[in-house]
N, C-alpha and C. Protein backbone atom coordinates (compact mmCIF):
# COMPACT_ATOMS: atom_id res chain seq x y z
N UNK A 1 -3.15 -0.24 -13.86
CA UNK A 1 -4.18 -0.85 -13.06
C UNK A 1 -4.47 0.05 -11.87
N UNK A 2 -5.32 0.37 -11.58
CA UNK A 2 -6.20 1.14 -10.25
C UNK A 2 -5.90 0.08 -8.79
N UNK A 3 -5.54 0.64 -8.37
CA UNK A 3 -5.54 0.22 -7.03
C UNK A 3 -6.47 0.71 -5.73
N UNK A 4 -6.44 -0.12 -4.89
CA UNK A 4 -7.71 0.53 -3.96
C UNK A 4 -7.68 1.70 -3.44
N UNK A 5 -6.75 2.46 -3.32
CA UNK A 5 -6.38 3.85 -2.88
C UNK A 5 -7.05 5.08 -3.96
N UNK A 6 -7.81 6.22 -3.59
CA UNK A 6 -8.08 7.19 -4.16
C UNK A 6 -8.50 8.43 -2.88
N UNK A 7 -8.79 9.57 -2.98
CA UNK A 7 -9.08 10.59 -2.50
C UNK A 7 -9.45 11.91 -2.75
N UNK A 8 -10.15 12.49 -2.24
CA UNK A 8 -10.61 14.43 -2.88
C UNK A 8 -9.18 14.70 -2.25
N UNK A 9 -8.68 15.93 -3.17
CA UNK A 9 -7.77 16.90 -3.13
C UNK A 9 -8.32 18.14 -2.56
N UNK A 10 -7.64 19.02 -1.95
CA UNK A 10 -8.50 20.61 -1.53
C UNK A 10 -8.31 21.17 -2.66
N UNK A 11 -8.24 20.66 -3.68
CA UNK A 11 -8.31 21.69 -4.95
C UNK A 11 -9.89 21.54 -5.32
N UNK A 12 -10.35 20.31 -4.93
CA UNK A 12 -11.11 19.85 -5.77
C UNK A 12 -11.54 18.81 -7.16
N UNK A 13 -10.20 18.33 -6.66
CA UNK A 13 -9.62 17.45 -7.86
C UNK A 13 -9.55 16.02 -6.96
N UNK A 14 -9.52 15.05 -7.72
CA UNK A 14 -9.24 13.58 -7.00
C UNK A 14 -7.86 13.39 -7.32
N UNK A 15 -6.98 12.20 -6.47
CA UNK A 15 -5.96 11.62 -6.74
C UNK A 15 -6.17 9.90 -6.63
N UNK A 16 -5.70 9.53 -7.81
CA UNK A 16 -5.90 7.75 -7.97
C UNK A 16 -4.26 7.16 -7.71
N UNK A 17 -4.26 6.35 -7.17
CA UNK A 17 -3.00 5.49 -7.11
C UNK A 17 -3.07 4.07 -8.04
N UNK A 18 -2.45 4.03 -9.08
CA UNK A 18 -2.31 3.23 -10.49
C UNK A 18 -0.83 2.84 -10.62
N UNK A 19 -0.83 1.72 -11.27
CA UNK A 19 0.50 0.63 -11.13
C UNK A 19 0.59 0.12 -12.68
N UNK A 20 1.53 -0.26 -13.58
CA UNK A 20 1.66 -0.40 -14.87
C UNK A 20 2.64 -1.40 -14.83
N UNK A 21 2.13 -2.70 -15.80
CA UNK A 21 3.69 -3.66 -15.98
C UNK A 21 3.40 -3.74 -17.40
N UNK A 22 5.02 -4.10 -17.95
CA UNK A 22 4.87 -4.08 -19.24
C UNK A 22 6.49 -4.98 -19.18
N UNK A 23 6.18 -6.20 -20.09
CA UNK A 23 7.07 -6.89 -20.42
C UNK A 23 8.42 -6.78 -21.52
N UNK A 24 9.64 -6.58 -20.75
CA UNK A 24 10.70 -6.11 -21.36
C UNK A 24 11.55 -7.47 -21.75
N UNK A 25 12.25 -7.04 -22.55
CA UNK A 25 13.70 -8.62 -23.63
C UNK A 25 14.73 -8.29 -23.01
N UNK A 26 15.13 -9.48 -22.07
CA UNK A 26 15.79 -9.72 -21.62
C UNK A 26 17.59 -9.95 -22.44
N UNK A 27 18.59 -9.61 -22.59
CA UNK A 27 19.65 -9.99 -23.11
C UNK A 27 19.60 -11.40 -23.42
N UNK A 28 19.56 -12.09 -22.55
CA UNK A 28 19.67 -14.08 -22.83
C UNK A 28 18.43 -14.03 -23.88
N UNK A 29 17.10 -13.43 -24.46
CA UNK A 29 16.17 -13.67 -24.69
C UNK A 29 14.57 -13.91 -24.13
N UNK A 30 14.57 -14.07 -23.21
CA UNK A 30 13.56 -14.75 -21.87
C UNK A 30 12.89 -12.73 -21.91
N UNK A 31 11.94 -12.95 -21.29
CA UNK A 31 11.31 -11.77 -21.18
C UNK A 31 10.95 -11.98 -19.38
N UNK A 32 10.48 -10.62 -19.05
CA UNK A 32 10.67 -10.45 -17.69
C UNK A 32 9.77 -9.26 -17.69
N UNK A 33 8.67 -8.75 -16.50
CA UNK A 33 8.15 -7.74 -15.99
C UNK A 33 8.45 -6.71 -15.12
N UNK A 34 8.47 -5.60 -16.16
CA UNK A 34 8.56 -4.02 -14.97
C UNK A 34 7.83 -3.80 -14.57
N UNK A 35 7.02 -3.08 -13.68
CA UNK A 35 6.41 -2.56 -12.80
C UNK A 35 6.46 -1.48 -12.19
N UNK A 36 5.67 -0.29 -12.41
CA UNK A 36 6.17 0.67 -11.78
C UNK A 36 4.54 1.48 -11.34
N UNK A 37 4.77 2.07 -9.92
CA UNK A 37 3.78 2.68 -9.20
C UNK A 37 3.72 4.47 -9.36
N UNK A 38 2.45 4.57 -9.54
CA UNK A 38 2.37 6.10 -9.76
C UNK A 38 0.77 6.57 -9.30
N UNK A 39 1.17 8.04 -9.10
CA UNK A 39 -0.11 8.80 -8.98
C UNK A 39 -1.11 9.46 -9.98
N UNK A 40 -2.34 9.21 -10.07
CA UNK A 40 -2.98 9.96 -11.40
C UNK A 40 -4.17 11.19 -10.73
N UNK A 41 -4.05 12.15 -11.53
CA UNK A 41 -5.37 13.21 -10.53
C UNK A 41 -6.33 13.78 -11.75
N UNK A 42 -7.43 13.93 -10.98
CA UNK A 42 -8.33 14.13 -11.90
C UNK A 42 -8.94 15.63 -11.44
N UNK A 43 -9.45 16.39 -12.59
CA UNK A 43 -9.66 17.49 -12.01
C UNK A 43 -11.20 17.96 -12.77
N UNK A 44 -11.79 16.83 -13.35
CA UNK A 44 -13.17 16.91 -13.97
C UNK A 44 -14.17 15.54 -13.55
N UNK A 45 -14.30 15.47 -12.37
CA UNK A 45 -15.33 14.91 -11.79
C UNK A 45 -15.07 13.40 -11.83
N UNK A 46 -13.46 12.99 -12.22
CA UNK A 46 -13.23 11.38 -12.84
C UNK A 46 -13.63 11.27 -14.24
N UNK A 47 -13.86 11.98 -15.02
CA UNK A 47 -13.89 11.69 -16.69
C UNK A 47 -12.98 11.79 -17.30
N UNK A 48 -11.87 12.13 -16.82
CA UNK A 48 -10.71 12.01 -17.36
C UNK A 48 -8.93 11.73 -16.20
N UNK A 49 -7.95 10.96 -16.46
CA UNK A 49 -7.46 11.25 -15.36
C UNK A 49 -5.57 11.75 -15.91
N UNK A 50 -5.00 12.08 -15.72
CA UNK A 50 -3.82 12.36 -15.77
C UNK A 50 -2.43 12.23 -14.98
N UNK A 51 -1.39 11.84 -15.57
CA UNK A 51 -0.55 11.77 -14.62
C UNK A 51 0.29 12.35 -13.21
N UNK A 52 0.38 11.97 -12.53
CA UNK A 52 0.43 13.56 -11.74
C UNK A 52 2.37 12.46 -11.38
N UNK A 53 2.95 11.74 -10.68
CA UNK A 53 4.35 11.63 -10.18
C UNK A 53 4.14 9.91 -10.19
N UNK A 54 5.71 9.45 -10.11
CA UNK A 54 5.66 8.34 -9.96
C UNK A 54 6.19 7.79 -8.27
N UNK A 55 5.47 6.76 -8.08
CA UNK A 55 6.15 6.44 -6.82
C UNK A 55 7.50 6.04 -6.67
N UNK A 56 7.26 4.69 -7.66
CA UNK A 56 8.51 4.44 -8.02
C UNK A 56 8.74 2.74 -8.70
N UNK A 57 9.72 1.79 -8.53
CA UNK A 57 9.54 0.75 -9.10
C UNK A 57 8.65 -0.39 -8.22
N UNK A 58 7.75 -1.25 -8.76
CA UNK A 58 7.01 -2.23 -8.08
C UNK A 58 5.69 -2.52 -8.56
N UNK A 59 5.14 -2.91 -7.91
CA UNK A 59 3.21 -3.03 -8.15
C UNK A 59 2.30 -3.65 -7.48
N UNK A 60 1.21 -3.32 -6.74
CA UNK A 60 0.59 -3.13 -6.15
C UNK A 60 0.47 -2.09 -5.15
N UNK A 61 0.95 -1.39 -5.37
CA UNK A 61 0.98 -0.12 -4.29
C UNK A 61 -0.26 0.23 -3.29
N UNK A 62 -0.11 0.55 -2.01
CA UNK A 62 -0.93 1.64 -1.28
C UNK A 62 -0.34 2.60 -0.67
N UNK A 63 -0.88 3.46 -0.69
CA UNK A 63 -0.56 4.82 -0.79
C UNK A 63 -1.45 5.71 0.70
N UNK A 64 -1.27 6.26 1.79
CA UNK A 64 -1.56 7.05 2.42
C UNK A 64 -1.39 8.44 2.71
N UNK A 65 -2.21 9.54 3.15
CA UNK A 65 -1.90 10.22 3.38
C UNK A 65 -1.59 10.56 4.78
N UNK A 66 -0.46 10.80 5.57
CA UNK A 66 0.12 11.48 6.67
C UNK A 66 -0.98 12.32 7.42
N UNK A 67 -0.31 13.81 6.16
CA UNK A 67 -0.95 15.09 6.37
C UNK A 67 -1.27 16.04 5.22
N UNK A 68 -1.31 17.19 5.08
CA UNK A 68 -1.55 17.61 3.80
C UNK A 68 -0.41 17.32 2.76
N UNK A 69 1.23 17.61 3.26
CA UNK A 69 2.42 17.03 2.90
C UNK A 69 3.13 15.65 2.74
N UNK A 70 2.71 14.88 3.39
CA UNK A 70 3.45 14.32 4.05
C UNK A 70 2.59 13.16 3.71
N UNK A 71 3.00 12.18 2.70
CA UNK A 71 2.20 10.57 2.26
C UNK A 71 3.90 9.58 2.60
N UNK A 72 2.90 8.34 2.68
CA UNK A 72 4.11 7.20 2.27
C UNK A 72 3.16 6.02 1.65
N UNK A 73 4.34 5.44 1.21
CA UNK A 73 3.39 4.23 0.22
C UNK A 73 3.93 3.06 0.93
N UNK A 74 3.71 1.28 0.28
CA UNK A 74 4.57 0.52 0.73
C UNK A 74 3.62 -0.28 -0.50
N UNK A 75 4.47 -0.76 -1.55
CA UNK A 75 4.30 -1.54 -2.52
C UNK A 75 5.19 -3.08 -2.39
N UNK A 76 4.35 -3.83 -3.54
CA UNK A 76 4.88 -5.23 -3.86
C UNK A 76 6.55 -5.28 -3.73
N UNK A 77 7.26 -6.29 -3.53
CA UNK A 77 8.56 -6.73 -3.90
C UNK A 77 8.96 -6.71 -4.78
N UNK A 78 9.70 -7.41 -6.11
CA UNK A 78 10.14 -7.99 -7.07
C UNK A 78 10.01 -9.50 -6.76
N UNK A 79 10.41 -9.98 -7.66
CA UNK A 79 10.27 -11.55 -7.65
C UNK A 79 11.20 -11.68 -6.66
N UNK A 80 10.40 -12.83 -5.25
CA UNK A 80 11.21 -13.18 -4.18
C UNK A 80 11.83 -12.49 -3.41
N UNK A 81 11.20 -11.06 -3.43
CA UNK A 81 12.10 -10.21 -2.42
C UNK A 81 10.52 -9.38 -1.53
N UNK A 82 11.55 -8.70 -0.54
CA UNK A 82 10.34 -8.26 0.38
C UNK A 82 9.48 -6.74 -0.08
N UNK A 83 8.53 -6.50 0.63
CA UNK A 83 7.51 -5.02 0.08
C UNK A 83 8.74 -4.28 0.40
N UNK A 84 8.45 -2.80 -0.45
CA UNK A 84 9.21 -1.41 -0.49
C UNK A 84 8.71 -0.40 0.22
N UNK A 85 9.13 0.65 1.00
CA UNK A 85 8.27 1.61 1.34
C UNK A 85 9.04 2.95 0.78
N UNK A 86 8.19 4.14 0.05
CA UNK A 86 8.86 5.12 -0.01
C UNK A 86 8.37 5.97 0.52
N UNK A 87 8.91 7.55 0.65
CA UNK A 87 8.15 8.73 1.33
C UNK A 87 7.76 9.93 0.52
N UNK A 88 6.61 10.84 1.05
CA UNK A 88 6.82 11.69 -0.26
C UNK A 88 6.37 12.94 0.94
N UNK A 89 7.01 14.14 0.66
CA UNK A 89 6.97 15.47 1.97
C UNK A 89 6.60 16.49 0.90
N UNK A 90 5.71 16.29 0.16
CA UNK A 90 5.54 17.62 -0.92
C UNK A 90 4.39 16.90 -1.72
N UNK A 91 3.61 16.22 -0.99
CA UNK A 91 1.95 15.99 -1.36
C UNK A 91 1.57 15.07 -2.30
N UNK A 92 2.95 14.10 -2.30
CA UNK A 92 3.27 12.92 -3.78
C UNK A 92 3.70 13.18 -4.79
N UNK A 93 4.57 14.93 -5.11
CA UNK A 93 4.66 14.99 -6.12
C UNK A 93 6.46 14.26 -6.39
N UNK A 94 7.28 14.28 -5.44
CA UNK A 94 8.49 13.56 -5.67
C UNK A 94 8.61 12.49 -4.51
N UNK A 95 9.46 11.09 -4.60
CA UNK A 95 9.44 10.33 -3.82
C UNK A 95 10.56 9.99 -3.14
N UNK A 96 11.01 9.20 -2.26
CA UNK A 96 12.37 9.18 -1.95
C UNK A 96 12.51 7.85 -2.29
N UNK A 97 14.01 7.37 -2.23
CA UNK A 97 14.17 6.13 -2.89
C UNK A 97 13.58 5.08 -1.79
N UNK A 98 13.18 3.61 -2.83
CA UNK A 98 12.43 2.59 -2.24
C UNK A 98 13.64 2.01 -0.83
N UNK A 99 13.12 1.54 -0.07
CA UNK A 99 13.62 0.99 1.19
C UNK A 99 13.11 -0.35 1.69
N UNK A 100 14.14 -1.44 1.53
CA UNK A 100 13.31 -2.70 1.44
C UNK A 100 12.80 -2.82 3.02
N UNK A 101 11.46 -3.40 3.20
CA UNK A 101 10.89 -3.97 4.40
C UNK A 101 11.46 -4.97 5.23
N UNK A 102 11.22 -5.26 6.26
CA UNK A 102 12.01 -7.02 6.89
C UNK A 102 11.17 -7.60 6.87
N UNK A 103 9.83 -7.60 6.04
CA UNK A 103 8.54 -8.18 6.25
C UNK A 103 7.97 -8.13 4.45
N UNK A 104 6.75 -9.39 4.38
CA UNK A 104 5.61 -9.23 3.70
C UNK A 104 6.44 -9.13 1.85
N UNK A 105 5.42 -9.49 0.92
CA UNK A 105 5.63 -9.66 -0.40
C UNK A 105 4.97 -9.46 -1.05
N UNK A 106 3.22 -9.12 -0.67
CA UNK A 106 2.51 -9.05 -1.90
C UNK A 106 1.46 -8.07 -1.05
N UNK A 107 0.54 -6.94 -1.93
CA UNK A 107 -0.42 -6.55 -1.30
C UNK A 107 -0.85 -6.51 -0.45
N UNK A 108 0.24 -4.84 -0.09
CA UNK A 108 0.38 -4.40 1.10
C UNK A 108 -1.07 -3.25 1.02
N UNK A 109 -1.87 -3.16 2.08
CA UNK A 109 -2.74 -2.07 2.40
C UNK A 109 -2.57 -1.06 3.40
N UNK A 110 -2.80 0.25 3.41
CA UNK A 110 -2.40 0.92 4.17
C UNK A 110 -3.97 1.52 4.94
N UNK A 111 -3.97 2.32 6.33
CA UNK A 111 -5.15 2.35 6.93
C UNK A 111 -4.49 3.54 8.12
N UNK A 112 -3.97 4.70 8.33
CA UNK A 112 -3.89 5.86 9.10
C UNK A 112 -5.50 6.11 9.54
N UNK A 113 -5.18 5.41 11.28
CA UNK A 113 -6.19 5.31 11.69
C UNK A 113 -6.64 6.36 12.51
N UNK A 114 -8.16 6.44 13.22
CA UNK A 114 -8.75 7.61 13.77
C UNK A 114 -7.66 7.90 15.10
N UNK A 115 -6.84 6.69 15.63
CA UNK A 115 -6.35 6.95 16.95
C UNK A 115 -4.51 7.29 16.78
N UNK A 116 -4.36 7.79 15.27
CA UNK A 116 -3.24 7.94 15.13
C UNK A 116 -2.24 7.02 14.25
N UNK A 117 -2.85 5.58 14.46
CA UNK A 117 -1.93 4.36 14.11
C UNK A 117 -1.80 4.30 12.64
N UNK A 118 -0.93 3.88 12.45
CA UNK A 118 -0.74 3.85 10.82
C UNK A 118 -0.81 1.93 11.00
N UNK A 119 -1.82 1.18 10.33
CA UNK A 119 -1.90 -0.28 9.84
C UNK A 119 -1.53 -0.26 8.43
N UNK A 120 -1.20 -1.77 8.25
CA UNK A 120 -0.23 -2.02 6.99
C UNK A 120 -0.73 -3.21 7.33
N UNK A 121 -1.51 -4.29 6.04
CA UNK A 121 -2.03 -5.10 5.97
C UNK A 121 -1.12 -5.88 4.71
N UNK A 122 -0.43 -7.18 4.60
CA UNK A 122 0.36 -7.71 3.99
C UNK A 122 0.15 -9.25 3.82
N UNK A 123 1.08 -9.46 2.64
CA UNK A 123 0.32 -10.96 2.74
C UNK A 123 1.60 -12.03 1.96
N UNK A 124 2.01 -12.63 2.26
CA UNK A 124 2.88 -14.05 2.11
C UNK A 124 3.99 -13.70 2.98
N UNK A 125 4.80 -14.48 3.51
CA UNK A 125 4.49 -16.19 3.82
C UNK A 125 2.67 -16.24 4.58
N UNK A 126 2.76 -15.81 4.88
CA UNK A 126 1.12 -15.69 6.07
C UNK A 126 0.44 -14.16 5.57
N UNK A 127 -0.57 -14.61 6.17
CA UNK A 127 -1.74 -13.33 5.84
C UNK A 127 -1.34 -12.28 7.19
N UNK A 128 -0.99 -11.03 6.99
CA UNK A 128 -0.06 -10.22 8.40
C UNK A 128 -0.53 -8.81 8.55
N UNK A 129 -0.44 -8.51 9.62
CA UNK A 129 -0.68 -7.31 9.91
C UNK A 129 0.41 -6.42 11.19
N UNK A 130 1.00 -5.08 10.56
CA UNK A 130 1.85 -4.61 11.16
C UNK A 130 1.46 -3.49 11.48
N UNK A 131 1.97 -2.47 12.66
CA UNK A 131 1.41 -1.09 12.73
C UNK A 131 2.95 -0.10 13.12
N UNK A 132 2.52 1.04 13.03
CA UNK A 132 3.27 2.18 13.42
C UNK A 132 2.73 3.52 14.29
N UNK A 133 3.75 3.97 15.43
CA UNK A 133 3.26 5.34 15.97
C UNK A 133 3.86 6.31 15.16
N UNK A 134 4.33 5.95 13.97
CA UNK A 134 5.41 7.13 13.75
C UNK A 134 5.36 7.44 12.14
N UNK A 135 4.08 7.02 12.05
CA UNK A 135 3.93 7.73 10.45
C UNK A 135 4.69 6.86 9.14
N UNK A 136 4.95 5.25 9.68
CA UNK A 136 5.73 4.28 9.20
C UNK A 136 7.42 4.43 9.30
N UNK A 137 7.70 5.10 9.93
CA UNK A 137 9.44 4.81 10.23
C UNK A 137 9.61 3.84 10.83
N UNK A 138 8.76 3.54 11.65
CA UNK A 138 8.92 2.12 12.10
C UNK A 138 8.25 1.59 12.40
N UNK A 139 8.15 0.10 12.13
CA UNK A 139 6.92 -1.13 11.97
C UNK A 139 7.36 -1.77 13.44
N UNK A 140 6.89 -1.16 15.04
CA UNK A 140 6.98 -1.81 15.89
C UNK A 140 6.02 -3.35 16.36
N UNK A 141 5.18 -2.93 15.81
CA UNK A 141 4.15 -4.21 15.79
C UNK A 141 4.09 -4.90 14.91
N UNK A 142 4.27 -6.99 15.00
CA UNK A 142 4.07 -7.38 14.15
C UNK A 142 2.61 -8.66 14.24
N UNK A 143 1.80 -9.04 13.32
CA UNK A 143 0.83 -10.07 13.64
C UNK A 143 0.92 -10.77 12.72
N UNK A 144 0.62 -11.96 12.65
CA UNK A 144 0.12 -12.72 11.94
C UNK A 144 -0.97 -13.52 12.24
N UNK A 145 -2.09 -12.91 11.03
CA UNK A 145 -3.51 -13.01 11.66
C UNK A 145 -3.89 -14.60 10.63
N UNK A 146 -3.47 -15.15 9.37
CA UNK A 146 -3.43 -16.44 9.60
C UNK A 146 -2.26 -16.77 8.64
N UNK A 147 -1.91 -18.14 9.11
CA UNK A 147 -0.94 -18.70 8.49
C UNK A 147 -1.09 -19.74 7.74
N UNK A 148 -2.23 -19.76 7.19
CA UNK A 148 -2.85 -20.49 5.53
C UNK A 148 -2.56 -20.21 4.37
N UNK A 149 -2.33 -20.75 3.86
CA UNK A 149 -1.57 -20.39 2.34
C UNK A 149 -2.36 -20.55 1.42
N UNK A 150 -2.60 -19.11 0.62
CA UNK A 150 -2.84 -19.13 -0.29
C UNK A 150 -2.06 -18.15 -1.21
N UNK A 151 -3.31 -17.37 -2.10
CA UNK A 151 -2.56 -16.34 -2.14
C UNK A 151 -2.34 -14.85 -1.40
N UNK A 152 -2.65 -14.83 -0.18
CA UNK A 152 -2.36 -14.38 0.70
C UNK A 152 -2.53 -12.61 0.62
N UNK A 153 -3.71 -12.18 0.04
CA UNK A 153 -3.98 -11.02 -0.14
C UNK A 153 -4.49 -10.55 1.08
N UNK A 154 -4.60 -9.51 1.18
CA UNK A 154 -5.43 -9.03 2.27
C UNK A 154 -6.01 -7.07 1.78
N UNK A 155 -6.82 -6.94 2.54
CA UNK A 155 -7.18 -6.04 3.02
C UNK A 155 -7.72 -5.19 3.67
N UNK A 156 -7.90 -3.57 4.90
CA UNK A 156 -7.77 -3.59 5.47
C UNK A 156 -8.74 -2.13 5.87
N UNK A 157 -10.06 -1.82 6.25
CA UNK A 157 -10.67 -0.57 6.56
C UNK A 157 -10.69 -0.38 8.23
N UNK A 158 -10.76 0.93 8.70
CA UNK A 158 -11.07 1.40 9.60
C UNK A 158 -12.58 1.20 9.64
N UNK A 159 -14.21 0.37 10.21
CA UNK A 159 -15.11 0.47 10.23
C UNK A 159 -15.83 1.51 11.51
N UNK A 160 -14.48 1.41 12.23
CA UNK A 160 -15.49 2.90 13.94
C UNK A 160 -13.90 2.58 14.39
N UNK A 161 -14.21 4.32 15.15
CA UNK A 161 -12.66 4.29 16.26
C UNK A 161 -12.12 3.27 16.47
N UNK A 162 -10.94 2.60 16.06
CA UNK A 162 -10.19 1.74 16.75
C UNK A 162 -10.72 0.69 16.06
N UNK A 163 -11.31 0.45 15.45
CA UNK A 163 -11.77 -1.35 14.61
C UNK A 163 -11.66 -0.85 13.32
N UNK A 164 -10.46 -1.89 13.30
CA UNK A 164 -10.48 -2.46 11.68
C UNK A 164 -11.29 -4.02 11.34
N UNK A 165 -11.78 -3.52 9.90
CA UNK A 165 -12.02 -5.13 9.39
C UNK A 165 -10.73 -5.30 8.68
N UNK A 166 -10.54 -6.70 8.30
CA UNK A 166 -9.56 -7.35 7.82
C UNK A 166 -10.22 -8.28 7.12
N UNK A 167 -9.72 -8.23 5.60
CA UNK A 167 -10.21 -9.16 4.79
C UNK A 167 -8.85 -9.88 4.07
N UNK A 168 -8.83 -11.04 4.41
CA UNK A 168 -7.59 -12.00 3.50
C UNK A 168 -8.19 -13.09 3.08
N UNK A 169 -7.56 -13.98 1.91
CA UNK A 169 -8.34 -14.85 0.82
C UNK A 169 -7.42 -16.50 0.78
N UNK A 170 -6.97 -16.60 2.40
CA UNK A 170 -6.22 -17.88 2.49
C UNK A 170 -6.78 -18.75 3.74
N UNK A 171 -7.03 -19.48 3.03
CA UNK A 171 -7.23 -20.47 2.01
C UNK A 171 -8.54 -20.07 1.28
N UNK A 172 -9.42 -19.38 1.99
CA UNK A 172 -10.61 -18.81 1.18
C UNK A 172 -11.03 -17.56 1.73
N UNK A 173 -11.80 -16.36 1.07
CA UNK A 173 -12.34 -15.38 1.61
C UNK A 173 -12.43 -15.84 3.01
N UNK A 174 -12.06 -14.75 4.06
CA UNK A 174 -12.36 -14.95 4.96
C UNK A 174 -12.19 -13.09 6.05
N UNK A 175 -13.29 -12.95 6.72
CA UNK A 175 -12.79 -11.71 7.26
C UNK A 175 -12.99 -11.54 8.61
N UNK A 176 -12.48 -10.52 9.31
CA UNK A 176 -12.50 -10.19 10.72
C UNK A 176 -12.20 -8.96 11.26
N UNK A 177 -12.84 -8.84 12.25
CA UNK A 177 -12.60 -7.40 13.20
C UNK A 177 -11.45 -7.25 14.00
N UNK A 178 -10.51 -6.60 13.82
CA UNK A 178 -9.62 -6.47 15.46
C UNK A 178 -9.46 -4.99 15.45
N UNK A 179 -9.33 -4.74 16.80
CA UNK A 179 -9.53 -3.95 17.52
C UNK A 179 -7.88 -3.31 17.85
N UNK A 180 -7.96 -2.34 17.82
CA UNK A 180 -6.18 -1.35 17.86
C UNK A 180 -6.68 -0.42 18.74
N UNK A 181 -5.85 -0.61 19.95
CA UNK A 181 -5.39 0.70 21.20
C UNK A 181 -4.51 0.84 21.07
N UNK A 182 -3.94 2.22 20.87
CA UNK A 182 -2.50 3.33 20.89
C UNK A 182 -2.53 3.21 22.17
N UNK A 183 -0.96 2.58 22.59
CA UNK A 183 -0.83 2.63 23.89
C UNK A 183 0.56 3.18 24.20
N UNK A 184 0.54 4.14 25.10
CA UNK A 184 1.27 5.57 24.89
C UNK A 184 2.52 4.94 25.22
């Protein structure tokens, strides 16, 4: 499955961020879902795409880029557990192992903003929004922008310096502007 994340490469090539579950037999019998996050790049205009690394285990992934080196992701949980974040210092082609969050469970969005900030848009128990000065090592800011239950998606663009929109779907579509100052 395609996820909202894609980008031009300086090769000239695109990179897609894509997520795959496929139902495995459980020993007792009962069946159960894997999930696993990966990168695909295309190097003919999107008519074809190919595998390029995996992130790692989960699904829904978003995926940012840092710098030319230097991405991190932060994907879905497992059943009942919190989002993952991994790192990648060699342009996504290897990842480091997943690192559970103290936050958030489902469709996480990522947003490295014009003023530096890295946003991370998340969603259950509440529809949330967290930020970082530090390239995600650490989630010093936390929000919760509503606490309606649904299914608690969200997501999350830079529209001008310093404003993000925010779109989450609890209790119904619903969206909004807030405003982020890096404050030194």
């Amino acid at each position: 499955m395609c996820e909202r994340h894609i980008w031009n490469d300086d090769d000239g090539g695109a990179t897609m961020v894509v997520w795959s579950r496929k139902g495995v037999k459980l020993p007792d019998g009962r069946t159960s879902t894997v999930r696993m996050s990966h990168l695909t790049r295309s190097t003919d205009d999107g008519k074809t795409w190919n595998y390029f690394s995996t992130i790692g285990p989960g699904g829904e992934p978003a995926v940012v880029r840092l710098s030319d080196a230097e991405q991190t992701a932060v994907m879905r949980g497992d059943r009942d557990s919190r989002m993952k974040q991994m790192f990648s210092h060699d342009a996504g082609k290897t990842w480091s192992a997943p690192m559970p969050l103290e936050v958030g469970r489902v469709l996480p969005d990522l947003v490295l903003m014009s003023n530096g900030v890295l946003a991370c848009s998340y969603g259950r128990p509440a529809s949330c929004l967290m930020f970082s000065i530090d390239g995600g090592k650490t989630w010093c800011s936390h929000h919760v922008v509503s606490d309606k239950v649904g299914f608690n998606y969200t997501s999350i663009r830079e529209i001008a310096p310093g404003r993000l929109l925010y779109v989450h779907d609890a209790p119904k579509m619903n969206a909004l502007y807030i405003d982020v100052e890096r404050v030194p």
